[in-house]
N, C-alpha and C. Protein backbone atom coordinates (compact mmCIF):
# COMPACT_ATOMS: atom_id res chain seq x y z
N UNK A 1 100.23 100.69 125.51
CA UNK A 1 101.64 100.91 125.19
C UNK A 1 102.13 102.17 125.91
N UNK A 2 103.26 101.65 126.68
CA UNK A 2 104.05 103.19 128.08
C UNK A 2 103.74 104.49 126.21
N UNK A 3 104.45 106.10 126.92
CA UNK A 3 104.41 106.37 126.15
C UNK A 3 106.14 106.09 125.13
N UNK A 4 107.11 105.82 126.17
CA UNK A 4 108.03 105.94 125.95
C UNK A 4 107.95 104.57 124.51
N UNK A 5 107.31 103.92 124.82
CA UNK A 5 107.50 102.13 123.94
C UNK A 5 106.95 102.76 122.68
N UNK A 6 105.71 103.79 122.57
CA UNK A 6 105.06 104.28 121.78
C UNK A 6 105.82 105.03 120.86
N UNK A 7 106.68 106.42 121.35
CA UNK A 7 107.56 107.28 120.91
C UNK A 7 108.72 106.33 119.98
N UNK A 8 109.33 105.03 120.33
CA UNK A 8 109.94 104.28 119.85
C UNK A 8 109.47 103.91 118.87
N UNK A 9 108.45 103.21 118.86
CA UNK A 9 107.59 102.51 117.75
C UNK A 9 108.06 103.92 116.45
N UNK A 10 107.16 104.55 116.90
CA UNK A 10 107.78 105.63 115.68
C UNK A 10 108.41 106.19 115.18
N UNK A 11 109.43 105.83 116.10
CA UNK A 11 111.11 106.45 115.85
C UNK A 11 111.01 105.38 114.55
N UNK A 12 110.68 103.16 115.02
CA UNK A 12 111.32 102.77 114.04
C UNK A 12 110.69 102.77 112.90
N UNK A 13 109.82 103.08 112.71
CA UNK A 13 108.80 103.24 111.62
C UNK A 13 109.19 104.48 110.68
N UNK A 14 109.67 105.79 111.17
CA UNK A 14 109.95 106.86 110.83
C UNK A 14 111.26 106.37 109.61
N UNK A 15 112.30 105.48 110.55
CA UNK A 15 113.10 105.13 109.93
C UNK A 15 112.86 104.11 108.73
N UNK A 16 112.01 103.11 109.18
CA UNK A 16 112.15 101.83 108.43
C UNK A 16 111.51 102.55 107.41
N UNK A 17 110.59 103.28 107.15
CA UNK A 17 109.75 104.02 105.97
C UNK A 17 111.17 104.96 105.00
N UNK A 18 112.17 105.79 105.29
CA UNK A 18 113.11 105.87 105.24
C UNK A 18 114.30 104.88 104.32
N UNK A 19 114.04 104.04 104.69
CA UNK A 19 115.44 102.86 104.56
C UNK A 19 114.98 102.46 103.03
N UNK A 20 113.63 101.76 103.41
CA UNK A 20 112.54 101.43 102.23
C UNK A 20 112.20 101.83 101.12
N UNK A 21 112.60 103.31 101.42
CA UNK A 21 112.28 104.20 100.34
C UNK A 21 113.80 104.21 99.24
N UNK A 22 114.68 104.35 100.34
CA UNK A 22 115.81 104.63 99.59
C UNK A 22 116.81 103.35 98.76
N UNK A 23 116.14 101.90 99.67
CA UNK A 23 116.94 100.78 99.43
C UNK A 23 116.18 99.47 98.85
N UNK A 24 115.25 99.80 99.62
CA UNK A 24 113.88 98.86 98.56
C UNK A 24 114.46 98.08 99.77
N UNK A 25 112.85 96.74 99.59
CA UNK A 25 112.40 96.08 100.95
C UNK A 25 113.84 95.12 100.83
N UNK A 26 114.05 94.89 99.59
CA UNK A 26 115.62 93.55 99.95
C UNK A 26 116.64 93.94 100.34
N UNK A 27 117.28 95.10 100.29
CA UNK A 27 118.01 95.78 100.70
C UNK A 27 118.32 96.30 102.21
N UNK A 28 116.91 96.40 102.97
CA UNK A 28 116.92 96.99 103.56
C UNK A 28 116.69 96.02 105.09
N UNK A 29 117.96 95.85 106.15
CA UNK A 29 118.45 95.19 106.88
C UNK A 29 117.63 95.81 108.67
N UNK A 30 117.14 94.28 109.03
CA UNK A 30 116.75 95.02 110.14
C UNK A 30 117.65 95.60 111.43
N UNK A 31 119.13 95.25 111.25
CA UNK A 31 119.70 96.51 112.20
C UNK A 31 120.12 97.82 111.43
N UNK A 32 119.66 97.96 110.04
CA UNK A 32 120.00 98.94 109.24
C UNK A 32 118.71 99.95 109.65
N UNK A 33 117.62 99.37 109.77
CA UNK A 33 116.99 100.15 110.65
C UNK A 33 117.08 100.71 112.28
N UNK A 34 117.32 99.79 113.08
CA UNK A 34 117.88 99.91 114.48
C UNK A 34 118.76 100.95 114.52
N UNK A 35 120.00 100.91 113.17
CA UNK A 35 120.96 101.88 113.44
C UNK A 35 120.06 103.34 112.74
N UNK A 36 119.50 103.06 112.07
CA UNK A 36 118.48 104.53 111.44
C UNK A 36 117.90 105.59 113.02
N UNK A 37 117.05 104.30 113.66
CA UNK A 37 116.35 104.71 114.41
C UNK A 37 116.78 105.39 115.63
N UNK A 38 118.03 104.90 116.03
CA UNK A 38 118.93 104.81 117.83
C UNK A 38 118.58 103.98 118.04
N UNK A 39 118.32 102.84 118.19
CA UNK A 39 117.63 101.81 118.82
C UNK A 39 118.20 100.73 118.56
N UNK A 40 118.31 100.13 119.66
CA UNK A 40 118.97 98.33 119.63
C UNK A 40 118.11 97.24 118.37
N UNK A 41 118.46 96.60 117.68
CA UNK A 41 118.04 95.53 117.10
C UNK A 41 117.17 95.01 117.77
N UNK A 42 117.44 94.47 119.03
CA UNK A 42 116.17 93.58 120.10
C UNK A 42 115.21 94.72 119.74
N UNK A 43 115.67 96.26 120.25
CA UNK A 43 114.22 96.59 120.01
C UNK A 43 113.25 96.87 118.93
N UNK A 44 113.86 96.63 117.98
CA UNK A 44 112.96 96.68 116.38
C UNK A 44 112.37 95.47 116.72
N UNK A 45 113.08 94.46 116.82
CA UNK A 45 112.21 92.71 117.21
C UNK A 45 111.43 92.94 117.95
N UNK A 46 111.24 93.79 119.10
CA UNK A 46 110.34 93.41 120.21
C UNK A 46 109.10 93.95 119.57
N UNK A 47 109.50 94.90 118.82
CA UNK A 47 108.18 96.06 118.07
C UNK A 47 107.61 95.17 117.07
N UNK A 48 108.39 94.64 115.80
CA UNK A 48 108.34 94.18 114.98
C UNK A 48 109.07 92.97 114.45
N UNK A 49 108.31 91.79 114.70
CA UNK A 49 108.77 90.48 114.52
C UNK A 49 109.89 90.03 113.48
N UNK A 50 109.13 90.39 112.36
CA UNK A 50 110.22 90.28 111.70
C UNK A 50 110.34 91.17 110.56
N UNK A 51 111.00 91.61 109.02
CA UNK A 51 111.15 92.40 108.42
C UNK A 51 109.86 92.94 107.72
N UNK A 52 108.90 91.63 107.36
CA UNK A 52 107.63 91.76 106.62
C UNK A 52 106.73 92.15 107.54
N UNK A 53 106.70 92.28 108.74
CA UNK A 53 105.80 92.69 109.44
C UNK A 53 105.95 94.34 109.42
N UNK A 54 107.64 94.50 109.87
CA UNK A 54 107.78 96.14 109.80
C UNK A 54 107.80 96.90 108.55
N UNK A 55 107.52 96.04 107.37
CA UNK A 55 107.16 96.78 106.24
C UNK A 55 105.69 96.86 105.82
N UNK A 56 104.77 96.18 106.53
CA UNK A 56 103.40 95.67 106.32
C UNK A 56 102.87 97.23 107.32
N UNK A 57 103.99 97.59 108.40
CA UNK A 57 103.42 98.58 109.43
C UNK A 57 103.76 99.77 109.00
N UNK A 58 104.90 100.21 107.87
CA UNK A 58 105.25 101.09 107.52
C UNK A 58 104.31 101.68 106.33
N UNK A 59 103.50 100.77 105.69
CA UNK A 59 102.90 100.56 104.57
C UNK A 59 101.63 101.23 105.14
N UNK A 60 101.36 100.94 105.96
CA UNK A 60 99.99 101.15 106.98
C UNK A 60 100.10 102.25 107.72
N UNK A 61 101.13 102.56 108.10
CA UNK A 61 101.64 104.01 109.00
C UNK A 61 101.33 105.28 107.85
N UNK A 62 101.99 104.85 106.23
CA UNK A 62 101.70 106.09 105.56
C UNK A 62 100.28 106.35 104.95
N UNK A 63 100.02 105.53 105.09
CA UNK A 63 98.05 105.47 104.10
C UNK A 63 97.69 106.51 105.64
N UNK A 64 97.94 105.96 107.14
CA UNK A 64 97.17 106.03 107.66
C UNK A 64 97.12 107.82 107.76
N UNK A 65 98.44 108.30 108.05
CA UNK A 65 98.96 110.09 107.80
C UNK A 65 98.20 110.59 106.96
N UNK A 66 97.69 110.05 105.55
CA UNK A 66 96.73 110.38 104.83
C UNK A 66 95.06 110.52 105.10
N UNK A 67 95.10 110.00 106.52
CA UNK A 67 93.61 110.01 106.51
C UNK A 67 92.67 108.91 105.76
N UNK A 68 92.73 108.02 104.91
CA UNK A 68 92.62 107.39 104.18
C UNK A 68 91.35 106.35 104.91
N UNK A 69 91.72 105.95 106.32
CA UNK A 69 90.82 105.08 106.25
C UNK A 69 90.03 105.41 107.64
N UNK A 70 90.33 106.85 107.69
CA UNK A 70 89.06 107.91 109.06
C UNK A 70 88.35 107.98 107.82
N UNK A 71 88.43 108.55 106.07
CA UNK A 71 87.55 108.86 105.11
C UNK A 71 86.71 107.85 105.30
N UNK A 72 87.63 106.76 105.22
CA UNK A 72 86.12 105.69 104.44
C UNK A 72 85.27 104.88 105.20
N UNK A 73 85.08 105.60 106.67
CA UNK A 73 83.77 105.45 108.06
C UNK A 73 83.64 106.55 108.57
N UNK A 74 83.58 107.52 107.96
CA UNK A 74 83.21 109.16 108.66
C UNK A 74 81.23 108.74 107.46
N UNK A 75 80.70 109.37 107.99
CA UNK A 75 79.53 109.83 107.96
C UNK A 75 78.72 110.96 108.06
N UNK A 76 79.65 112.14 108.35
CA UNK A 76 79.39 113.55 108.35
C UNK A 76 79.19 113.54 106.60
N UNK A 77 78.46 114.41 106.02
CA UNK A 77 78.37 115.48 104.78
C UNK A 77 78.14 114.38 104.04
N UNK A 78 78.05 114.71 102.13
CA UNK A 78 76.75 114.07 101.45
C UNK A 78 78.09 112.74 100.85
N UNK A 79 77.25 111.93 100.19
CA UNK A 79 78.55 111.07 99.53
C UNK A 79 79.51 111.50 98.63
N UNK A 80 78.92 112.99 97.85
CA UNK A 80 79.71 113.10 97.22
C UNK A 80 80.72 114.04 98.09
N UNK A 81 80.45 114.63 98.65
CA UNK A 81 81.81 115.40 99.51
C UNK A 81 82.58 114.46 100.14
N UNK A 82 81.76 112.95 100.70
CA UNK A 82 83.23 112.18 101.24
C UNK A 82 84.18 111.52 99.82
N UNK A 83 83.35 111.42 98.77
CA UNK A 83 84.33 111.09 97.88
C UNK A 83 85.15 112.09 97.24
N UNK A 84 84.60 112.85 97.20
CA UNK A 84 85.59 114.54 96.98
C UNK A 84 87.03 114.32 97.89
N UNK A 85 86.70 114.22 99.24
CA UNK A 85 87.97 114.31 99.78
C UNK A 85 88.53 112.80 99.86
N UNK A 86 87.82 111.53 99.50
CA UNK A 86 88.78 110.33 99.92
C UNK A 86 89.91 110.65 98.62
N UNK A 87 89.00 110.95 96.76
CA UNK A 87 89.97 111.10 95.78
C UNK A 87 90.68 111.81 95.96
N UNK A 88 91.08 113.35 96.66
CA UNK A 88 91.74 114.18 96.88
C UNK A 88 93.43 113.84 97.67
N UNK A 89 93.06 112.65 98.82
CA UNK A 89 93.60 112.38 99.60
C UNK A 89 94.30 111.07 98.95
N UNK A 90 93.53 110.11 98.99
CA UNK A 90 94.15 108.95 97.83
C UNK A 90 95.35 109.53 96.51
N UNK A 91 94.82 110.62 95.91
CA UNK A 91 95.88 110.52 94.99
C UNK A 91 97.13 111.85 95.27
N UNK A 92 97.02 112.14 96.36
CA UNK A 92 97.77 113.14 97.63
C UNK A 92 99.17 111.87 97.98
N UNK A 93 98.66 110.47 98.11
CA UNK A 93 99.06 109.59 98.98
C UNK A 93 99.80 108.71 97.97
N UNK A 94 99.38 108.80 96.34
CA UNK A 94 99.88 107.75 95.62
C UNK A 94 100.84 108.22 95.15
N UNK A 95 100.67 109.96 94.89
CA UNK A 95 101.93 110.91 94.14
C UNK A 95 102.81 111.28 95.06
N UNK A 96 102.92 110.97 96.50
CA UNK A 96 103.87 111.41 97.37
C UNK A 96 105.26 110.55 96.82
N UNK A 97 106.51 111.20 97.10
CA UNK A 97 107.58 110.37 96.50
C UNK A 97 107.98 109.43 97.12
N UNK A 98 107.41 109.15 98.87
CA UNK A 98 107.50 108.15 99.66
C UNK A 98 106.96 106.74 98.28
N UNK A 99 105.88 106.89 98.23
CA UNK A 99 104.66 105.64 97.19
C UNK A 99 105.37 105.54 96.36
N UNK A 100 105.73 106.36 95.35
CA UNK A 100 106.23 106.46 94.18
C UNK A 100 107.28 105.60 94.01
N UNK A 101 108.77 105.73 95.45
CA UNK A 101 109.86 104.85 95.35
C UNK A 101 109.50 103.65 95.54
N UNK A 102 108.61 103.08 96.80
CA UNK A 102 108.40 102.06 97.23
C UNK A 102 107.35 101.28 96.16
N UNK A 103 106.85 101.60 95.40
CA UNK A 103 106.08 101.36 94.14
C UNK A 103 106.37 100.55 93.24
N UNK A 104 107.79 101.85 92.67
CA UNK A 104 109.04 101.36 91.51
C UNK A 104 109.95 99.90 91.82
N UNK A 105 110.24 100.52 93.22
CA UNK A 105 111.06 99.32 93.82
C UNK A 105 110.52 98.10 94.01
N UNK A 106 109.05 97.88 94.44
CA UNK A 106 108.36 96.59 94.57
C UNK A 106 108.53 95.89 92.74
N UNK A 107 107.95 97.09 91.60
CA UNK A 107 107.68 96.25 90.14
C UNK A 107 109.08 96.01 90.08
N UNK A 108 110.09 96.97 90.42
CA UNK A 108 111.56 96.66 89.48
C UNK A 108 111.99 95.05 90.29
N UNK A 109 111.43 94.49 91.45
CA UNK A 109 111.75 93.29 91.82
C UNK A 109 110.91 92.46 92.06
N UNK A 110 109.76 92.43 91.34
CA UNK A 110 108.81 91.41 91.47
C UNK A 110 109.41 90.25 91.14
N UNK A 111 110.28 90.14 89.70
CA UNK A 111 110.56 88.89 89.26
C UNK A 111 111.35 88.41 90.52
N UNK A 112 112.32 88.98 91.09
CA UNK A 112 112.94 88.24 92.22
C UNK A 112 112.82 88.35 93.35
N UNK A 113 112.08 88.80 93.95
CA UNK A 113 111.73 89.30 95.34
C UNK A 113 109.73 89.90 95.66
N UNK A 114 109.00 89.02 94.96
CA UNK A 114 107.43 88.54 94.53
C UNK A 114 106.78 88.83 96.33
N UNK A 115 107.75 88.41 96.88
CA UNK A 115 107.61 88.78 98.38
C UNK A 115 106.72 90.13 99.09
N UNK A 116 108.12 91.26 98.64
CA UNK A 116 107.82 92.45 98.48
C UNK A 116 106.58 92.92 98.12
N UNK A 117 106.29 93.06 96.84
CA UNK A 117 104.96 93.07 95.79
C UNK A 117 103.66 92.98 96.56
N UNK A 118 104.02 91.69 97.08
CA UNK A 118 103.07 90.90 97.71
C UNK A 118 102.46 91.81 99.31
N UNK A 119 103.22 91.73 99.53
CA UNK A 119 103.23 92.57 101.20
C UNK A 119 102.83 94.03 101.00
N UNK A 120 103.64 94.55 99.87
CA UNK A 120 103.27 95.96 99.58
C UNK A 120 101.52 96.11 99.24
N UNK A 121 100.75 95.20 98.19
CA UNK A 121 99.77 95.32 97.80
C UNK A 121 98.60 94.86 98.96
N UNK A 122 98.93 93.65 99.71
CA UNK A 122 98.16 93.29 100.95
C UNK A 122 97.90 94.77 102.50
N UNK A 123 98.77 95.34 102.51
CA UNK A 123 98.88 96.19 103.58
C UNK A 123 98.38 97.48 102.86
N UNK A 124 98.25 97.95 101.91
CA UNK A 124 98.15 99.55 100.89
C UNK A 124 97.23 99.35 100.20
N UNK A 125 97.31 98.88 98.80
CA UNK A 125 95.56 98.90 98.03
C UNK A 125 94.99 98.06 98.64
N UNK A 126 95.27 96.62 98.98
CA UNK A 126 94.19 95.88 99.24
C UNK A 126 93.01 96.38 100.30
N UNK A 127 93.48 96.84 101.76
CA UNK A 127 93.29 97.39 102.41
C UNK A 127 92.25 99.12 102.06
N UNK A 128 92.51 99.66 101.22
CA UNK A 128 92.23 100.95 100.96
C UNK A 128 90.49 100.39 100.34
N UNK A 129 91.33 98.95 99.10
CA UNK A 129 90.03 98.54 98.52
C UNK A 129 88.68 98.18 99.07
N UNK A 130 89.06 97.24 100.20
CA UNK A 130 88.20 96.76 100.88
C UNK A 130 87.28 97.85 101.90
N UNK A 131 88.60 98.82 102.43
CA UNK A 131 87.97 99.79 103.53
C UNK A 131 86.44 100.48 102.13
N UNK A 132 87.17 101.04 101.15
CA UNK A 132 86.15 101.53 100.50
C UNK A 132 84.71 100.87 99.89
N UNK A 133 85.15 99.30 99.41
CA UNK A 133 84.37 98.45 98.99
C UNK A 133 83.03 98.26 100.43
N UNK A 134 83.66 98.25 101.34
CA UNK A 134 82.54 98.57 102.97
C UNK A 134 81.95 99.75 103.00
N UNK A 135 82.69 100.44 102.68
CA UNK A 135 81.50 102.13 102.43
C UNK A 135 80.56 102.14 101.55
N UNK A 136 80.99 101.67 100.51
CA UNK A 136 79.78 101.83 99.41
C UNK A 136 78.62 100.37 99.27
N UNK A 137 79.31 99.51 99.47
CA UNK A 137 78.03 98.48 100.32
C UNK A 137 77.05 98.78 101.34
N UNK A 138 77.52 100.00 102.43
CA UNK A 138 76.66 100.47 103.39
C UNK A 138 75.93 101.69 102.78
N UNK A 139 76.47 102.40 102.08
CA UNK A 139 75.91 103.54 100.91
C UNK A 139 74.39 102.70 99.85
N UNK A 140 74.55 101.20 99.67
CA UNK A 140 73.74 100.81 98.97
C UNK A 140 73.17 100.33 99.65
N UNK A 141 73.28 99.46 100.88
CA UNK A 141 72.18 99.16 101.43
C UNK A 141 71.07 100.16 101.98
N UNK A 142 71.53 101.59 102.02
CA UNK A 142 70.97 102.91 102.96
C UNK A 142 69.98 103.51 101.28
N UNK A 143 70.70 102.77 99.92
CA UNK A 143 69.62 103.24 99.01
C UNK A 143 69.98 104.68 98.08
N UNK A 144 71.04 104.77 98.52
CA UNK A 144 71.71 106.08 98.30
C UNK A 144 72.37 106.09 96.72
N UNK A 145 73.03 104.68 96.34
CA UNK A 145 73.29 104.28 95.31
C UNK A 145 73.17 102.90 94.83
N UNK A 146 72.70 102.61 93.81
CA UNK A 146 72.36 101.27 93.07
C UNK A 146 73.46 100.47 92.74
N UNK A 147 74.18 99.75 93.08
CA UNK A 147 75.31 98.76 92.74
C UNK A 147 75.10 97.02 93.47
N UNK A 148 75.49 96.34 92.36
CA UNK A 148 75.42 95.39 92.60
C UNK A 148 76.58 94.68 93.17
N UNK A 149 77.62 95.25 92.79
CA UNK A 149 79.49 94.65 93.42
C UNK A 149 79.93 95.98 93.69
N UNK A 150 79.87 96.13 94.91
CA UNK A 150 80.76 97.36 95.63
C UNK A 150 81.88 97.26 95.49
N UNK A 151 82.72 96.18 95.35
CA UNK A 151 84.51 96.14 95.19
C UNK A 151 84.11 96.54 93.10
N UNK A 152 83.47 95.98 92.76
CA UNK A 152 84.13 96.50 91.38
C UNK A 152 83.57 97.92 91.31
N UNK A 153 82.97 98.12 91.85
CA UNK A 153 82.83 99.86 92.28
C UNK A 153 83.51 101.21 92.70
N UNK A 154 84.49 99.79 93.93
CA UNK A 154 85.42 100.65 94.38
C UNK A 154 86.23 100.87 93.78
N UNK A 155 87.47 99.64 93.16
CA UNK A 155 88.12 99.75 91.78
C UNK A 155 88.45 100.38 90.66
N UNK A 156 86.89 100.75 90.27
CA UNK A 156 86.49 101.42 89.37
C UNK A 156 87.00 103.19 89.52
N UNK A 157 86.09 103.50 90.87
CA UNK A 157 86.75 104.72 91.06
C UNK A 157 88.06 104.98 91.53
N UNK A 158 88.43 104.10 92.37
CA UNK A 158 89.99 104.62 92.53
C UNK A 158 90.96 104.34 90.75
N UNK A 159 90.95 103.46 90.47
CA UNK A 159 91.70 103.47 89.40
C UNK A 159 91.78 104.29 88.36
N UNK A 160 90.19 105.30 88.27
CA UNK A 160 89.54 106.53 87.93
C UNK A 160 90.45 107.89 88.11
N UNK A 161 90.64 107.56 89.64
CA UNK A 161 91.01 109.13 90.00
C UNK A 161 92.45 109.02 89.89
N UNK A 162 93.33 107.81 89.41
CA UNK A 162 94.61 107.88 89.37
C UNK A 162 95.16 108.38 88.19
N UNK A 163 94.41 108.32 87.18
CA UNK A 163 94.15 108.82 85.97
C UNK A 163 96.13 109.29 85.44
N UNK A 164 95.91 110.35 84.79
CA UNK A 164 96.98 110.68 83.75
C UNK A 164 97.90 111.40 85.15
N UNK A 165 97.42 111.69 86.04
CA UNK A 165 98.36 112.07 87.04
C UNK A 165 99.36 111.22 87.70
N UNK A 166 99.16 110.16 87.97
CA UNK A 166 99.53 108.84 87.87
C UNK A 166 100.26 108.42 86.85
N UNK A 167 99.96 108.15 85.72
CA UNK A 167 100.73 107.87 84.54
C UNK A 167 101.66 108.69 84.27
N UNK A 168 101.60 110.12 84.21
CA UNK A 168 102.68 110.91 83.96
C UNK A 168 103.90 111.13 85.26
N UNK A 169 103.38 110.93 86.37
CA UNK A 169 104.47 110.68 87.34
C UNK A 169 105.16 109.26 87.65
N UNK A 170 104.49 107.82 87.04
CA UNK A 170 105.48 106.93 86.89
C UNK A 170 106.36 106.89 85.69
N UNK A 171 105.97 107.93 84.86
CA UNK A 171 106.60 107.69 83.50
C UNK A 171 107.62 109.06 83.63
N UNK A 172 107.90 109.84 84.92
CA UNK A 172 108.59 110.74 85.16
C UNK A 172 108.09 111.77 83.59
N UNK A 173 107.17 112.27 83.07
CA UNK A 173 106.99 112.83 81.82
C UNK A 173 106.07 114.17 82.95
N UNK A 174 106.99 115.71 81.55
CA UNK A 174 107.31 116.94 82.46
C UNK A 174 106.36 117.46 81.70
N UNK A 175 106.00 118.82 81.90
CA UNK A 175 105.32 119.09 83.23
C UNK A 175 103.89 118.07 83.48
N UNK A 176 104.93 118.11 84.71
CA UNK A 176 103.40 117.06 85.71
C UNK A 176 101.82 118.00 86.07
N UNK A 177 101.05 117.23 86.06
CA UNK A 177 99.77 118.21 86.28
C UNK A 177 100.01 119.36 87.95
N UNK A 178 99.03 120.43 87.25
CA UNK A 178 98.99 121.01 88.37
C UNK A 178 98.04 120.97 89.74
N UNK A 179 98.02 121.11 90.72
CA UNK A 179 96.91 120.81 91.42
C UNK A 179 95.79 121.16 91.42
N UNK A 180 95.19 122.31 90.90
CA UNK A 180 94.27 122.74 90.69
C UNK A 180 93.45 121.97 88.69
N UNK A 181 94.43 121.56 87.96
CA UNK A 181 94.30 120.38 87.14
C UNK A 181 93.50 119.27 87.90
N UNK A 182 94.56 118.44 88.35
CA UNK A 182 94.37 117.25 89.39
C UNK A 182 92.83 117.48 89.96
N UNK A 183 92.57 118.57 90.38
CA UNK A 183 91.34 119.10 91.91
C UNK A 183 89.84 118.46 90.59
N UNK A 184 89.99 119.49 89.50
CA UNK A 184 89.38 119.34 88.34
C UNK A 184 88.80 118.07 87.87
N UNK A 185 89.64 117.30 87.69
CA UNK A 185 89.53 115.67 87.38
C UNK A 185 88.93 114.89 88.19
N UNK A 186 89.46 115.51 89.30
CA UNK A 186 88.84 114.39 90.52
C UNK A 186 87.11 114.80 91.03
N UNK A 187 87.20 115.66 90.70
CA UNK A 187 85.61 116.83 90.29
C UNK A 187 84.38 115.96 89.45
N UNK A 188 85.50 116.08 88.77
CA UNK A 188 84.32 115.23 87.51
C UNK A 188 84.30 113.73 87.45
N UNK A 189 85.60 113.32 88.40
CA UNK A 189 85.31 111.45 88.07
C UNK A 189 84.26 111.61 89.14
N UNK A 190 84.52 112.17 90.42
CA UNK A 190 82.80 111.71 91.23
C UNK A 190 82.24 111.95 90.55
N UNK A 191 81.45 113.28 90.03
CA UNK A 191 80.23 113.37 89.71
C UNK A 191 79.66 112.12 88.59
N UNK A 192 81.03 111.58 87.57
CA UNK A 192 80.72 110.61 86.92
C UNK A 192 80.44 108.99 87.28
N UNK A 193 81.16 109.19 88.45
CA UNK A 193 80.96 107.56 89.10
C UNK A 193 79.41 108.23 89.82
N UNK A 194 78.96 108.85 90.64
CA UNK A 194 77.84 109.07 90.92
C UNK A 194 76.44 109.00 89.86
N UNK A 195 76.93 109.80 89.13
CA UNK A 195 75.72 109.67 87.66
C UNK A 195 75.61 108.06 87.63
N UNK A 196 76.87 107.43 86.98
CA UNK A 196 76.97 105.46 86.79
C UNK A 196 75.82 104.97 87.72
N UNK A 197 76.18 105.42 89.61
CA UNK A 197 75.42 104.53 89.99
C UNK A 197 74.38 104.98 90.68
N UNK A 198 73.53 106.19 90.19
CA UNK A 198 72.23 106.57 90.49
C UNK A 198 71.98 107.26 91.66
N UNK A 199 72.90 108.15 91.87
CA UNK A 199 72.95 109.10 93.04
C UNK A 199 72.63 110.14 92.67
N UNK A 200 71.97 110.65 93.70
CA UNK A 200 70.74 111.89 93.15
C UNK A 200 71.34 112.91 94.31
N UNK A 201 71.80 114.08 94.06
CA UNK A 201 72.15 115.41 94.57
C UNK A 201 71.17 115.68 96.05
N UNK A 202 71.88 115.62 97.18
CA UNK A 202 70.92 115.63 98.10
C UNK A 202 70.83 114.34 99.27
N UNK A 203 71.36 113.32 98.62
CA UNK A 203 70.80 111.84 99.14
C UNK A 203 72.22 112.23 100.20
């Protein structure tokens, strides 16, 4: 990709992430992006086929800013330090107010727009699930930890580290935890998902 086609791409992405946030996926018109971006309509099409694709890429553009899925095939330092920083980063990525709108907006229109929902969960958790559900399958085959279903593993801990930080920011309920709270929690769900599946300090 020239660099110039490249620089574009992210102009419309910059925007369409933007539009999405503020208008939710039905709302949100693909020259309403074009006009976000500077950019002609043809050229959102040429980038992005059609609306579900440029929301499937926008979805994927923000996990990716997070680091999210360099965490879950890096192999430097012990398992528990890569899970130290995937929970750190994961719930960095779920409490951002980008997630948060596009979140609200997918449940507040599931009943009529199932579409959305759909696209949102295929491109963001599903994706996050699986990348992680592959780490810890290669973590057990290497002996490092005892599990028999790496996806209900993975599950397990992410849904773990989303904990009351999570709950209290979809339920907008004040004061929200602090980060050094948050750091705490996410402290102790590894060491507790580690204890679960027989990881020994060192491995």
């Amino acid at each position: 990709m020239r660099p110039s086609s490249a620089a574009k791409r992210e102009q419309i992405l910059d925007a369409a992430s933007t539009l999405f946030v503020q208008h939710g996926f039905t709302d949100t018109s693909m020259e309403m992006v074009a006009q976000q971006a500077g950019v002609s309509k043809q050229t959102v099409y040429s980038h992005f086929g059609c609306k579900d694709d440029l929301f499937t890429a926008a979805i994927r553009c923000k996990c990716d800013r997070y680091n999210l899925v360099d965490l879950l095939v890096r192999e430097d330092g012990s398992l528990r330090e890569r899970l130290l920083d995937i929970g750190r980063h994961f719930i960095q990525l779920i409490l951002s107010e980008e997630a948060r709108c596009v979140h609200r907006t997918c449940v507040a229109q599931v009943d009529t727009q199932p579409q959305a929902a759909a696209l949102f969960f295929a491109a963001g958790p599903q994706v996050m699930i699986q990348g992680f559900t592959d780490m810890l399958g290669r973590e057990a085959e290497l002996g490092r930890v005892v599990m028999e279903q790496p996806r209900h593993a993975a599950i397990q801990f992410l849904m773990m580290v989303m904990g009351e930080a999570k709950l209290r920011s979809e339920l907008g309920i004040t004061p929200q935890l602090s980060d050094e709270e948050i750091d705490r929690y996410i402290v102790s769900c590894v060491d507790l998902f580690l204890r679960g599946y027989g990881y020994t300090e060192g491995q």
